[in-house]
C-alpha atoms as a PDB file:
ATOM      1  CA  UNK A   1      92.591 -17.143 111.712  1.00  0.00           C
ATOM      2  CA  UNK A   2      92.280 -17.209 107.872  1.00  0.00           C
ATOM      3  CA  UNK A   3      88.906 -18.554 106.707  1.00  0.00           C
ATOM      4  CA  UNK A   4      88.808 -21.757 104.005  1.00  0.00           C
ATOM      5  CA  UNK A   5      86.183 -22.680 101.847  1.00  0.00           C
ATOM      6  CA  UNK A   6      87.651 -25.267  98.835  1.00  0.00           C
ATOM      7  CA  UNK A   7      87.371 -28.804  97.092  1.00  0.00           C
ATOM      8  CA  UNK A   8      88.357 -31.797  99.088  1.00  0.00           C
ATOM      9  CA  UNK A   9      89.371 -34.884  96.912  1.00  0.00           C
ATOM     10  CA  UNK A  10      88.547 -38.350  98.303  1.00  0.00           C
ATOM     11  CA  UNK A  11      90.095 -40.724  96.298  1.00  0.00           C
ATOM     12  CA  UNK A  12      88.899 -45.097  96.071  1.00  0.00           C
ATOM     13  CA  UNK A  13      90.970 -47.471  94.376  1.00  0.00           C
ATOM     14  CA  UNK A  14      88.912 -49.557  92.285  1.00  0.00           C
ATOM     15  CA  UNK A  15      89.706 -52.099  89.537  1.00  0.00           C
ATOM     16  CA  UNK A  16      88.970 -50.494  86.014  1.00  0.00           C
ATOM     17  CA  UNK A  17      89.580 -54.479  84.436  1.00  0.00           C
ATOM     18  CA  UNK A  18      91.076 -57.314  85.085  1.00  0.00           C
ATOM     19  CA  UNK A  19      94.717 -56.935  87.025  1.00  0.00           C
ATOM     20  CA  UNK A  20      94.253 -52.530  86.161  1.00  0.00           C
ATOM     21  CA  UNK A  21      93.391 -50.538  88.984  1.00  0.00           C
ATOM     22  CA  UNK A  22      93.004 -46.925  89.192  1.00  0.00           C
ATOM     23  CA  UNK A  23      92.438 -43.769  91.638  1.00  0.00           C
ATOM     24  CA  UNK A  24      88.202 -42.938  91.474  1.00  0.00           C
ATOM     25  CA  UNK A  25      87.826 -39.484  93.040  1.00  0.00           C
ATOM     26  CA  UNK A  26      85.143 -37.655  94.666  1.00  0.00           C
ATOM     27  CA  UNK A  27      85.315 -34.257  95.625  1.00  0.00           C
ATOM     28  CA  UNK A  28      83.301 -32.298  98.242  1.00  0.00           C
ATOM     29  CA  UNK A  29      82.856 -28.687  99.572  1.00  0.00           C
ATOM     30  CA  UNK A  30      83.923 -27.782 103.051  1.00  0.00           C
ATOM     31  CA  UNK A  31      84.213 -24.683 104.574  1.00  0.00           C
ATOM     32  CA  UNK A  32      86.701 -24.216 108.083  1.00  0.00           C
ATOM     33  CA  UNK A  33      90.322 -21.882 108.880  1.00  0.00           C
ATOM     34  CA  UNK A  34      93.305 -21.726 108.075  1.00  0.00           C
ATOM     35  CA  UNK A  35      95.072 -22.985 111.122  1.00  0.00           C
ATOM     36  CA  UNK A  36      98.836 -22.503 110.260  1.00  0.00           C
ATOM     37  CA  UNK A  37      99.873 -20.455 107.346  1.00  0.00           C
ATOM     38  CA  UNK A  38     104.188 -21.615 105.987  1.00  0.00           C
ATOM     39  CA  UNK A  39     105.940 -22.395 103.237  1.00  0.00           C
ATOM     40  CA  UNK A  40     109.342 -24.844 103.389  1.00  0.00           C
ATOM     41  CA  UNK A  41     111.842 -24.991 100.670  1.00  0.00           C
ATOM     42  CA  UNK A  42     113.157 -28.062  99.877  1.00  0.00           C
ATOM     43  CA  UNK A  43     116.861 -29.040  99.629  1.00  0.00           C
ATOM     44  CA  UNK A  44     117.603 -31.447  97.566  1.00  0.00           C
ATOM     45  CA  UNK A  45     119.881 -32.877  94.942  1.00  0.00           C
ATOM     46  CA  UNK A  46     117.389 -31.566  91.932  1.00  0.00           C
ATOM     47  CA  UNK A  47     118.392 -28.490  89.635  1.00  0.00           C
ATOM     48  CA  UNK A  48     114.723 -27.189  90.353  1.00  0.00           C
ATOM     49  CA  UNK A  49     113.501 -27.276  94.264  1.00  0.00           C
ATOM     50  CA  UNK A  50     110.243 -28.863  95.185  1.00  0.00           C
ATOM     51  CA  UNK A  51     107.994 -26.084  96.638  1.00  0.00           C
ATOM     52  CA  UNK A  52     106.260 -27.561  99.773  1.00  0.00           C
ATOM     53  CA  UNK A  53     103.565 -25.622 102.483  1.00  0.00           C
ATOM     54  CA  UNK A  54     103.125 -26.809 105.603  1.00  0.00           C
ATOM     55  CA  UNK A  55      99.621 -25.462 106.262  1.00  0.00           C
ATOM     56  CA  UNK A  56      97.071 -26.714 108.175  1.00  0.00           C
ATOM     57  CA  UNK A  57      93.712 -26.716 107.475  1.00  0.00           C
ATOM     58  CA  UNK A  58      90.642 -26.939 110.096  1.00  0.00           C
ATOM     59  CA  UNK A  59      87.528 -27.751 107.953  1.00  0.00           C
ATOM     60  CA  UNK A  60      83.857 -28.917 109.553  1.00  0.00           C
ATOM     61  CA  UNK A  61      83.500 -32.749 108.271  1.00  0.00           C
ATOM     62  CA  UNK A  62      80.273 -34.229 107.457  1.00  0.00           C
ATOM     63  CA  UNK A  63      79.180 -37.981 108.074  1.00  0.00           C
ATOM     64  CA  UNK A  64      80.808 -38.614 104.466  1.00  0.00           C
ATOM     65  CA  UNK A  65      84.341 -37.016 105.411  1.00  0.00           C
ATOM     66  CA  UNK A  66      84.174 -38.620 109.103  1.00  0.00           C
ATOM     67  CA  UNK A  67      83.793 -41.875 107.793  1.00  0.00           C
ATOM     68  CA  UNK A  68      86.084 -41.543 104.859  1.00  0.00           C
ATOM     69  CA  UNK A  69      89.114 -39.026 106.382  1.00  0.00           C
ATOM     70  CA  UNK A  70      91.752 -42.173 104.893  1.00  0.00           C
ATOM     71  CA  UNK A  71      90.783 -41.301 101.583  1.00  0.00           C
ATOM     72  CA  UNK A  72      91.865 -37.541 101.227  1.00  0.00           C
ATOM     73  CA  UNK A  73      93.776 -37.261  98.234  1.00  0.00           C
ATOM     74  CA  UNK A  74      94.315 -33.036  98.364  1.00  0.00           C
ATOM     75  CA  UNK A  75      92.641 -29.710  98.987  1.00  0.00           C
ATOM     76  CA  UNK A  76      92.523 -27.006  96.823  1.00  0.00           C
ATOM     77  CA  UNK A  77      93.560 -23.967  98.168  1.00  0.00           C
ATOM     78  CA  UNK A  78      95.039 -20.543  96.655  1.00  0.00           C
ATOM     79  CA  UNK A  79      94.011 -21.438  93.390  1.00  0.00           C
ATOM     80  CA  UNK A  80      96.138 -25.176  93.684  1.00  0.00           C
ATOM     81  CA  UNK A  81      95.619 -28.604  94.802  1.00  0.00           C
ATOM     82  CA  UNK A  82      97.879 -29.712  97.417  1.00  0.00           C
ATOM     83  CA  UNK A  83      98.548 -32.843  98.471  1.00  0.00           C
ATOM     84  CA  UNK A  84      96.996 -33.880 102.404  1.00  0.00           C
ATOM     85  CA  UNK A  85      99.920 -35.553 104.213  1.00  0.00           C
ATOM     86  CA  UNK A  86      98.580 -36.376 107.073  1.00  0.00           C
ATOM     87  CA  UNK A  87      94.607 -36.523 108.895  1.00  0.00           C
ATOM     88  CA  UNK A  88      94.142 -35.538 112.645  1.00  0.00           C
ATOM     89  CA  UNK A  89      90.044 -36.523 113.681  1.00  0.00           C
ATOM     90  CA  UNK A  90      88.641 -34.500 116.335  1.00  0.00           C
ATOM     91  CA  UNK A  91      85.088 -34.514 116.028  1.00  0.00           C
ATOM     92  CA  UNK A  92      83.337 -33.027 113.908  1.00  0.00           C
ATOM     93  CA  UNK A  93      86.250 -31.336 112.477  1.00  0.00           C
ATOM     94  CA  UNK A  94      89.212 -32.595 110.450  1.00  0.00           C
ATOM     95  CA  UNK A  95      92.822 -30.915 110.858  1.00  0.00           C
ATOM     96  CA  UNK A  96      94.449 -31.611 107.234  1.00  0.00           C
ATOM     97  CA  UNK A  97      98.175 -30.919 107.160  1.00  0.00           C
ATOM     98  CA  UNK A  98      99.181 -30.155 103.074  1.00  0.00           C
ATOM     99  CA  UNK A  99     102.289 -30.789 101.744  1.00  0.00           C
ATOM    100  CA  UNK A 100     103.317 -30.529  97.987  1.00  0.00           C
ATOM    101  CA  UNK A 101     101.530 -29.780  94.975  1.00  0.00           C
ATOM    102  CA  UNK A 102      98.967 -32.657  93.777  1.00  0.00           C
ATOM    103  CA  UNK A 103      99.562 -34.332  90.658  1.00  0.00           C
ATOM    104  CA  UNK A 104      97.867 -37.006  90.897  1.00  0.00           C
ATOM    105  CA  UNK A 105      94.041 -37.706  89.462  1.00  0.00           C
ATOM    106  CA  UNK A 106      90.774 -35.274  89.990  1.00  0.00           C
ATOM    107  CA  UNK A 107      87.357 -36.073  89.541  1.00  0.00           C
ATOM    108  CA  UNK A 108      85.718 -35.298  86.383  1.00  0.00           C
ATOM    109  CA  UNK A 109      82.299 -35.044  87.726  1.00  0.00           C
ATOM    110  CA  UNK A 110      80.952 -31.901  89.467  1.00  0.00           C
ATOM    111  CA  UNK A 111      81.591 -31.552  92.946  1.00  0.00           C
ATOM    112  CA  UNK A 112      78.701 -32.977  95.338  1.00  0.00           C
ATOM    113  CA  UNK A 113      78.215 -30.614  98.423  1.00  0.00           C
END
């Protein structure tokens, strides 16, 4: 298996003002394999297809991530952040399944380790 070491974004709604929320992030390091390795092309109705992976990704959680696995927003891995579609706890690890590329909000803050 493929080794991983990459950013982990944990994301916290939180109200910004009155009535306007937004997505606060926090990103951490973890370090785990790659357990499955494929891409899927998606077909759709769009004049440019939606790349998509189906990878899953093993990593060694911490107290933080155990306590917090509902909150991952994406993983960064070859160079992009993908978006983690789905959680599977078994202690102490994490299995992450990615899906498409993330879009959404990172942190701005350096990542805490």
């Amino acid at each position: 298996m493929a080794k991983f070491h990459g950013r982990v974004g944990f994301g916290d709604t939180v109200e910004v003002r009155p009535g306007v929320f937004a997505d606060e992030i926090v990103e951490h390091l973890f370090y785990g394999e790659i357990i499955q390795n494929r891409r899927i092309l998606q077909q759709d109705e769009s004049l440019n297809r939606d790349l998509s992976i189906s990878n899953s990704i093993s990593i060694v959680g911490n107290a933080y991530a155990s306590e917090h696995f509902f909150a991952i927003k994406y993983v960064e891995w070859a160079g992009e952040l993908w978006t983690v579609t789905d959680v599977e706890v078994q202690t102490p690890r994490l299995i992450l399944q990615l899906g498409e590329v993330y879009n959404g909000p990172t942190a701005e803050a350096s990542v805490t380790p």
